[in-house]
Protein backbone atom coordinates (compact mmCIF):
# COMPACT_ATOMS: atom_id res chain seq x y z
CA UNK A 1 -14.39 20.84 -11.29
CA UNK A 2 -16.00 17.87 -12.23
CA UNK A 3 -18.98 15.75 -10.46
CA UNK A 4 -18.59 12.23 -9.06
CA UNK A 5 -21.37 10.17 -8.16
CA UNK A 6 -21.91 6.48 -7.71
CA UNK A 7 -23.69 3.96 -9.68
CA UNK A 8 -23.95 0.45 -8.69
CA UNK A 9 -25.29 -1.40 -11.99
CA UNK A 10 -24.60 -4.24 -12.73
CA UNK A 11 -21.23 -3.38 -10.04
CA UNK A 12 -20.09 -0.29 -8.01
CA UNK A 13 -18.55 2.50 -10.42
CA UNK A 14 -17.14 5.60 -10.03
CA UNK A 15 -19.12 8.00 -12.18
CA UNK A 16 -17.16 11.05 -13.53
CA UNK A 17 -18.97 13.34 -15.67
CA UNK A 18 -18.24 16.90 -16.69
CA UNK A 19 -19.22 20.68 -14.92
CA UNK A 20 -21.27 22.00 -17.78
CA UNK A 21 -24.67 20.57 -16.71
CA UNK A 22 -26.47 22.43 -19.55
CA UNK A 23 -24.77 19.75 -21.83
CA UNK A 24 -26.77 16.73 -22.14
CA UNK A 25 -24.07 15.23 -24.55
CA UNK A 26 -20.88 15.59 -22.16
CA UNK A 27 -18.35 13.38 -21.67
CA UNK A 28 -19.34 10.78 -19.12
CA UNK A 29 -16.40 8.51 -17.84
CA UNK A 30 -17.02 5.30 -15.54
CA UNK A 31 -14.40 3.44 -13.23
CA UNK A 32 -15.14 -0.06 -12.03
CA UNK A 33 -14.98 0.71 -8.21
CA UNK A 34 -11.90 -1.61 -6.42
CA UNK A 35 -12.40 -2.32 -2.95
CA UNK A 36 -9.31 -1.43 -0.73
CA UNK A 37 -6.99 -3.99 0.90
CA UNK A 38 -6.53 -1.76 3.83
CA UNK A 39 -10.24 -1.01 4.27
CA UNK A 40 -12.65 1.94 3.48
CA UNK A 41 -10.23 4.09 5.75
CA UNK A 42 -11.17 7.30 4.05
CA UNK A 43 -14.83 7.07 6.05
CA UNK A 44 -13.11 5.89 8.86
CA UNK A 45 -10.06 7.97 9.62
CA UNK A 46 -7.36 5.74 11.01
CA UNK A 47 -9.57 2.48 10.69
CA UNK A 48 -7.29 0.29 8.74
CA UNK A 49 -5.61 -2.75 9.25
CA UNK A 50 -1.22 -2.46 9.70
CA UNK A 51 -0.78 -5.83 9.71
CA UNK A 52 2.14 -7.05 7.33
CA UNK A 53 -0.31 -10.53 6.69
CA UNK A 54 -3.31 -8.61 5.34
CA UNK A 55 -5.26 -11.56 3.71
CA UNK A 56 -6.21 -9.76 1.36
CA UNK A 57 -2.76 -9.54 -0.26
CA UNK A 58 -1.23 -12.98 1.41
CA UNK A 59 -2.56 -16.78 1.94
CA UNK A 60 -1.65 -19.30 4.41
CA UNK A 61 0.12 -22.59 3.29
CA UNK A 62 2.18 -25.59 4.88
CA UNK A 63 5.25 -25.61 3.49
CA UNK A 64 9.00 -27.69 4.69
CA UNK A 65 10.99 -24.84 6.25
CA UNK A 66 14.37 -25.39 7.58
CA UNK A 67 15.29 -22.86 10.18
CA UNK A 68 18.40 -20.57 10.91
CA UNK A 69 20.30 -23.11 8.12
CA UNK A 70 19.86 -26.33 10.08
CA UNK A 71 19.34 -29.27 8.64
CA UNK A 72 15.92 -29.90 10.72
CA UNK A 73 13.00 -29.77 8.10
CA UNK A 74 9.34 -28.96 9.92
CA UNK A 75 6.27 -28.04 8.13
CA UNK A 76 4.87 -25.68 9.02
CA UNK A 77 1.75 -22.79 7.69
CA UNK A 78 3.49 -19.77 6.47
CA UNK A 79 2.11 -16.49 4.18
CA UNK A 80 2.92 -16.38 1.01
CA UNK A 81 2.66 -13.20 -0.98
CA UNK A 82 -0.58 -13.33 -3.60
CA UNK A 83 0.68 -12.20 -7.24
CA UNK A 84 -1.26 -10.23 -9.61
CA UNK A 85 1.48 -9.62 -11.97
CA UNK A 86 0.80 -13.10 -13.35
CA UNK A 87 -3.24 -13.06 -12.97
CA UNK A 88 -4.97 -13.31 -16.80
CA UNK A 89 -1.21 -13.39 -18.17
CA UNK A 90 -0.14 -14.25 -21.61
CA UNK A 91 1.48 -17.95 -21.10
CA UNK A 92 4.21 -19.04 -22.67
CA UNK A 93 6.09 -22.20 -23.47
CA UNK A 94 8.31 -23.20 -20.51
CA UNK A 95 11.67 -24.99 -20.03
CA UNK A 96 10.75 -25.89 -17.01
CA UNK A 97 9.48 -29.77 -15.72
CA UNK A 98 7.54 -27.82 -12.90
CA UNK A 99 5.57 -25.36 -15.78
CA UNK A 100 6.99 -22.32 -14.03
CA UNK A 101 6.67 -20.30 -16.99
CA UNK A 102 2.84 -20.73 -17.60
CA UNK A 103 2.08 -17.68 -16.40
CA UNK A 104 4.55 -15.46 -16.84
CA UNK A 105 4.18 -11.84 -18.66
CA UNK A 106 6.33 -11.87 -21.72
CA UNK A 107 8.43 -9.04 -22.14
CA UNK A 108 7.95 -6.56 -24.84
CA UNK A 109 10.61 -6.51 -27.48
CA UNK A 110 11.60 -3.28 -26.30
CA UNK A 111 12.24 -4.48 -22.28
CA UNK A 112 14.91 -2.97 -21.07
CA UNK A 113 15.51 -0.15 -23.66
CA UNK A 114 15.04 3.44 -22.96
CA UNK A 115 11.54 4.47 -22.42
CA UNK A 116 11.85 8.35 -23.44
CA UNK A 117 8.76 10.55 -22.66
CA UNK A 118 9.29 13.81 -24.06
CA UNK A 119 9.12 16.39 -21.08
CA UNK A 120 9.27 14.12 -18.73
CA UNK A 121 12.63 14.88 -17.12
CA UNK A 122 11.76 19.09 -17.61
CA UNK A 123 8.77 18.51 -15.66
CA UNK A 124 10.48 16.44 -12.79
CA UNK A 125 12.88 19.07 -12.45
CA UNK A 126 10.29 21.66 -12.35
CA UNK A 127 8.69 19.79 -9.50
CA UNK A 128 11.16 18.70 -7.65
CA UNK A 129 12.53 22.34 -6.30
CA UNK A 130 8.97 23.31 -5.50
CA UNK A 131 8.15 20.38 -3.89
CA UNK A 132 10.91 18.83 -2.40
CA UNK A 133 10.21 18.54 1.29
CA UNK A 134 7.06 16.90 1.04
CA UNK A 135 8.91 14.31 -1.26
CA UNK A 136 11.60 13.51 1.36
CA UNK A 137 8.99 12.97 3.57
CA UNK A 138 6.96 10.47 1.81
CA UNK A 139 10.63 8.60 1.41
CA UNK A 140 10.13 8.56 -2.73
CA UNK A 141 12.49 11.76 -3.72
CA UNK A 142 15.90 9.30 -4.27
CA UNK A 143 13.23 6.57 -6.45
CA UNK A 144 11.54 9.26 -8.89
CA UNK A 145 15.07 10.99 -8.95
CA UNK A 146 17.15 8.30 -10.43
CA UNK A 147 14.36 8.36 -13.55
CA UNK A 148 16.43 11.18 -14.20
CA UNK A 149 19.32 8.91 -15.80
CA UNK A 150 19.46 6.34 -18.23
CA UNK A 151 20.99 3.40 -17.69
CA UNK A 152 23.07 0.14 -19.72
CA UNK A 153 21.50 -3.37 -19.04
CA UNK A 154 22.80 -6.56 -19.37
CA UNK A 155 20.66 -8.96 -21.68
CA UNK A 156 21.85 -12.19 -19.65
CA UNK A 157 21.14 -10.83 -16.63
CA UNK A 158 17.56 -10.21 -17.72
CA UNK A 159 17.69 -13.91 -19.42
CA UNK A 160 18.88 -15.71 -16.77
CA UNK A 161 15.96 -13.80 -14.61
CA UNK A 162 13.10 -14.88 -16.41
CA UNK A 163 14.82 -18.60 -16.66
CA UNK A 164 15.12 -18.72 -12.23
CA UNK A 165 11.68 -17.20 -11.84
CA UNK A 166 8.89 -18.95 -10.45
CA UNK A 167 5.91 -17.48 -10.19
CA UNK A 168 4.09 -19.79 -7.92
CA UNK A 169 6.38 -18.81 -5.12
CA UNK A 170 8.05 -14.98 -6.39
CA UNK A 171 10.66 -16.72 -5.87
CA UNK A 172 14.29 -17.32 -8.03
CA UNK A 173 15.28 -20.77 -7.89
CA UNK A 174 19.43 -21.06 -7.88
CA UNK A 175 21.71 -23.59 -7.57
CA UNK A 176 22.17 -22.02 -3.85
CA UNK A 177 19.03 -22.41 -2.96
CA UNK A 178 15.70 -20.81 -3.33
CA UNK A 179 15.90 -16.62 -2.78
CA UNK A 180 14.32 -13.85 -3.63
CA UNK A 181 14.10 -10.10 -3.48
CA UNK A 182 13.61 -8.47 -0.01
CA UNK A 183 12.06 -5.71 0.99
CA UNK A 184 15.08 -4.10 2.16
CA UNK A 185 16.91 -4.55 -1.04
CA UNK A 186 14.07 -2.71 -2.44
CA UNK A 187 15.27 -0.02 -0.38
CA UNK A 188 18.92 0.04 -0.39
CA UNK A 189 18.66 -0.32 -4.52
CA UNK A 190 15.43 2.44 -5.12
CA UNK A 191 15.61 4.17 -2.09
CA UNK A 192 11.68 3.07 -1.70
CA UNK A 193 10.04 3.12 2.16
CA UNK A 194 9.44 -0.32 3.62
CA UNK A 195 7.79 0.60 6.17
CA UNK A 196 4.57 3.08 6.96
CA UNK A 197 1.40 3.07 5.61
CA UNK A 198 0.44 0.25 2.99
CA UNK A 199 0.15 2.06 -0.44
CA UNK A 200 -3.16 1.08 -1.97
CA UNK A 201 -3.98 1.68 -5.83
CA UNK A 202 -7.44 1.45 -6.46
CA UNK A 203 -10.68 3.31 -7.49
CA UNK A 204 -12.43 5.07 -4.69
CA UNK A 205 -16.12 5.52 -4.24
CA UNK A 206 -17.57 8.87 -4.78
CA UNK A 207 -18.35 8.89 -1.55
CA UNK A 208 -14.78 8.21 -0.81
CA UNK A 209 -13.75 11.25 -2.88
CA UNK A 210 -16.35 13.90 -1.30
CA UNK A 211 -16.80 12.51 2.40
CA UNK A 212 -15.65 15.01 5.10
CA UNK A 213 -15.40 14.92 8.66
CA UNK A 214 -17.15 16.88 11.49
CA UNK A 215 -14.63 19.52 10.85
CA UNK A 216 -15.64 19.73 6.83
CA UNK A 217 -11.96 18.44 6.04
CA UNK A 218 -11.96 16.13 3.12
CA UNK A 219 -10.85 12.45 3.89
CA UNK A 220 -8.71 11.68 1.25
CA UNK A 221 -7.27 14.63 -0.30
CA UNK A 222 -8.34 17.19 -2.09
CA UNK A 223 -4.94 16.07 -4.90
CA UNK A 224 -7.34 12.77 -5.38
CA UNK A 225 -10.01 14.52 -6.92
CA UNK A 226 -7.76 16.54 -9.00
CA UNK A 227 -6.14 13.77 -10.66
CA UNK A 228 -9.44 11.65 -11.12
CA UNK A 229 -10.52 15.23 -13.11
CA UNK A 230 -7.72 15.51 -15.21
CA UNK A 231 -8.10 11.63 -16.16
CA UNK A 232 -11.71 12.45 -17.45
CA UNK A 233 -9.83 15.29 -19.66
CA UNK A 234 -7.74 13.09 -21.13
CA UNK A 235 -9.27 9.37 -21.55
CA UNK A 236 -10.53 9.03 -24.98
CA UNK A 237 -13.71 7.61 -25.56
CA UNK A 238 -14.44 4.68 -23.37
CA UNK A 239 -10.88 3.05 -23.45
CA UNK A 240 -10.79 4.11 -19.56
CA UNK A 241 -6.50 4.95 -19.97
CA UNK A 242 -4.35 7.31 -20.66
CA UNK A 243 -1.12 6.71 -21.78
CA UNK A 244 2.46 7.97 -20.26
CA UNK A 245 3.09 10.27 -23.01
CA UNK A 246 -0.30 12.03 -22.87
CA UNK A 247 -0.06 12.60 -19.04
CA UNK A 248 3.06 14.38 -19.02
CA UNK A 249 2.13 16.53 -21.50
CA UNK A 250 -0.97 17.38 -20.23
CA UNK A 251 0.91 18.36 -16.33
CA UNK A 252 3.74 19.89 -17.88
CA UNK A 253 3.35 22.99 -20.60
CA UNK A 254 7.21 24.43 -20.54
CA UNK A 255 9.71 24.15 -23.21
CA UNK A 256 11.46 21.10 -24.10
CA UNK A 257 15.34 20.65 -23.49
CA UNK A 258 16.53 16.63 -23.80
CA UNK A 259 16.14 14.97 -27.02
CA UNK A 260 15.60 11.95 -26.99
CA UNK A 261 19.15 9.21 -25.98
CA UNK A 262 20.02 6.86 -28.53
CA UNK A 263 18.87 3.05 -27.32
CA UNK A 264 21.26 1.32 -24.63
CA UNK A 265 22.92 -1.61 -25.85
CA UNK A 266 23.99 -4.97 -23.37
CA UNK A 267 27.57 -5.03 -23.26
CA UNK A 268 30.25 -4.79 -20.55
CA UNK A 269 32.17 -1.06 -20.58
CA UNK A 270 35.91 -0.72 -19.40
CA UNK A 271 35.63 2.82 -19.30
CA UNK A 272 32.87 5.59 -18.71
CA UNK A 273 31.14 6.91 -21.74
CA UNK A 274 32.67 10.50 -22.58
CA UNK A 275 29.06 11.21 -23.76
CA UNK A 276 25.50 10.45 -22.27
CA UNK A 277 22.01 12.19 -23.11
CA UNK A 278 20.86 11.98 -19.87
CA UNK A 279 19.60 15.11 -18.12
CA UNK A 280 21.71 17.18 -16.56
CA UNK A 281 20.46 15.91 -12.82
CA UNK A 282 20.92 19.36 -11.27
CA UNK A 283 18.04 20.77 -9.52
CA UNK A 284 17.92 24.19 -8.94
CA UNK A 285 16.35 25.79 -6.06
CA UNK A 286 16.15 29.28 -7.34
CA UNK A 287 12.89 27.91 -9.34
CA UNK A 288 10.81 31.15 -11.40
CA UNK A 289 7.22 31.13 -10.81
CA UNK A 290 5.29 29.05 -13.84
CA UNK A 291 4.04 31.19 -16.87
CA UNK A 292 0.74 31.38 -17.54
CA UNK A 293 0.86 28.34 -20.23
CA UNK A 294 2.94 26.25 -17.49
CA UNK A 295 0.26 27.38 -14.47
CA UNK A 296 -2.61 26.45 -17.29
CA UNK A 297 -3.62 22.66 -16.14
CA UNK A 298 -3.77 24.03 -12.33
CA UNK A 299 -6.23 26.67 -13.82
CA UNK A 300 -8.20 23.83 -16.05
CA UNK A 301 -8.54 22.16 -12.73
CA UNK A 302 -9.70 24.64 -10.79
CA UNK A 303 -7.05 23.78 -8.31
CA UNK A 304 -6.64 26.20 -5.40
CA UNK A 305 -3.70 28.16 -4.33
């Protein structure tokens, strides 16, 4: 297992360093420490905020706002949804008179192809049979289970996207009006939760990771750790990442079976396709234990039974 500690020069980082302590050249890996919109709840248990207006992740503006479809206009202070997706972005040129463009990602050339891992969809069915309940119940079983398909896209649809976008508002502006894309279609369309605990991606403190409560239960899970370990195994150097590719191989050691689908082209089908690469989508519940090369990451890790 490896050791965390903290260091807090010239900011707070999350110091991961090897077990072998007899090594004075081993790996040392540092993590820029992200404090948590929802509050240090892992040394508090249950201290966080559930407010949908966190202000950490929302600002307050006056804006004209024309209720229920009337044709009364008051203004009024409303939250408006902070983006990060644009922060630092690579701007280009817009066709816009109101500059909505200027910070908008550009899309790779590949956007909206295929992205093909190889072992990707073996390993999700090897997880999902074993692990299948615990999925349902954090609502994300339907989301990672339609990864298991590949899909055609529409090039004007994704056009006409980036064209109605505005970023200052996350927002697509119409000729109907200004609208955008709810919560709730999030849900109907990936299956995601909307509602529950707020989901919050950052970089604990290594006293996050090891703190335990009066009953010498671990705060955040012991999974946390485990993942954090097997990063330090597999970030190169001090590029702190590790791509897609490398991950899934690392997780999952069994044989491959998909090869990889031929790119999907934009264009509107009359008919189904007699012949897709997808997987196979059937997930069977008779599961064989893992061999030892398939168990070998859980043993790397030191994870327990």
């Amino acid at each position: 297992m490896m050791r965390f500690r903290n260091r807090y020069s010239p900011h707070p980082l999350l110091e991961i360093v090897g077990d072998d302590q007899q090594n004075p050249n081993a790996k040392v890996l540092l993590l820029e420490v992200q404090p948590s919109a929802i509050g240090v709840f892992s040394l508090v248990s249950g201290a966080y905020d559930e407010s949908f207006l966190l202000k950490e992740w929302s600002k307050m503006d006056t804006k004209d706002v024309m209720r229920n479809f009337s044709s009364k206009v008051t203004s009024m202070k409303v939250p408006l949804l902070k983006s990060a997706i644009y922060h630092d972005a690579t701007s280009s040129k817009s066709s816009h008179s109101d500059g909505s463009f200027n910070n908008w990602r550009v899309p790779s050339s590949k956007f909206g192809n295929v992205c093909y891992t190889p072992g990707y969809w073996e390993w999700v069915e090897d997880v999902f049979p074993r692990h299948k309940e615990i999925l349902e119940l954090i609502k994300v079983y339907d989301a990672v289970y339609t990864s298991l398909f590949t899909y055609d896209y529409d090039n004007n649809v994704l056009h006409a996207f980036c064209e109605l976008w505005r970023s200052s508002t996350n927002a697509l502006s119409t000729f109907i009006g200004v609208i955008s894309i709810s919560l709730w279609d999030l849900q109907a369309i990936g299956g995601l939760p909307v509602q529950g605990h707020f989901y919050d991606k950052v970089v604990p403190s290594a006293k996050e990771l090891t703190q335990t409560d009066t009953q010498k239960e671990f705060l955040l899970r012991q999974s946390c750790r485990y993942l954090f370990s097997a990063f330090y195994i597999l970030a190169k150097d001090d590029l702190q990442e590790v791509s897609v590719h490398d991950w899934v191989k690392f997780w999952f050691r069994g044989p491959n079976e998909y090869a990889e689908p031929p790119q999907k082209v934009s264009k509107v089908r009359a008919t189904k396709p007699r012949l897709n690469h997808n997987s196979s989508g059937h997930i069977d519940s008779n599961f064989l234990p893992r061999t030892d090369k398939e168990n070998a990451p859980f043993v790397e890790l030191d994870v327990e039974e």
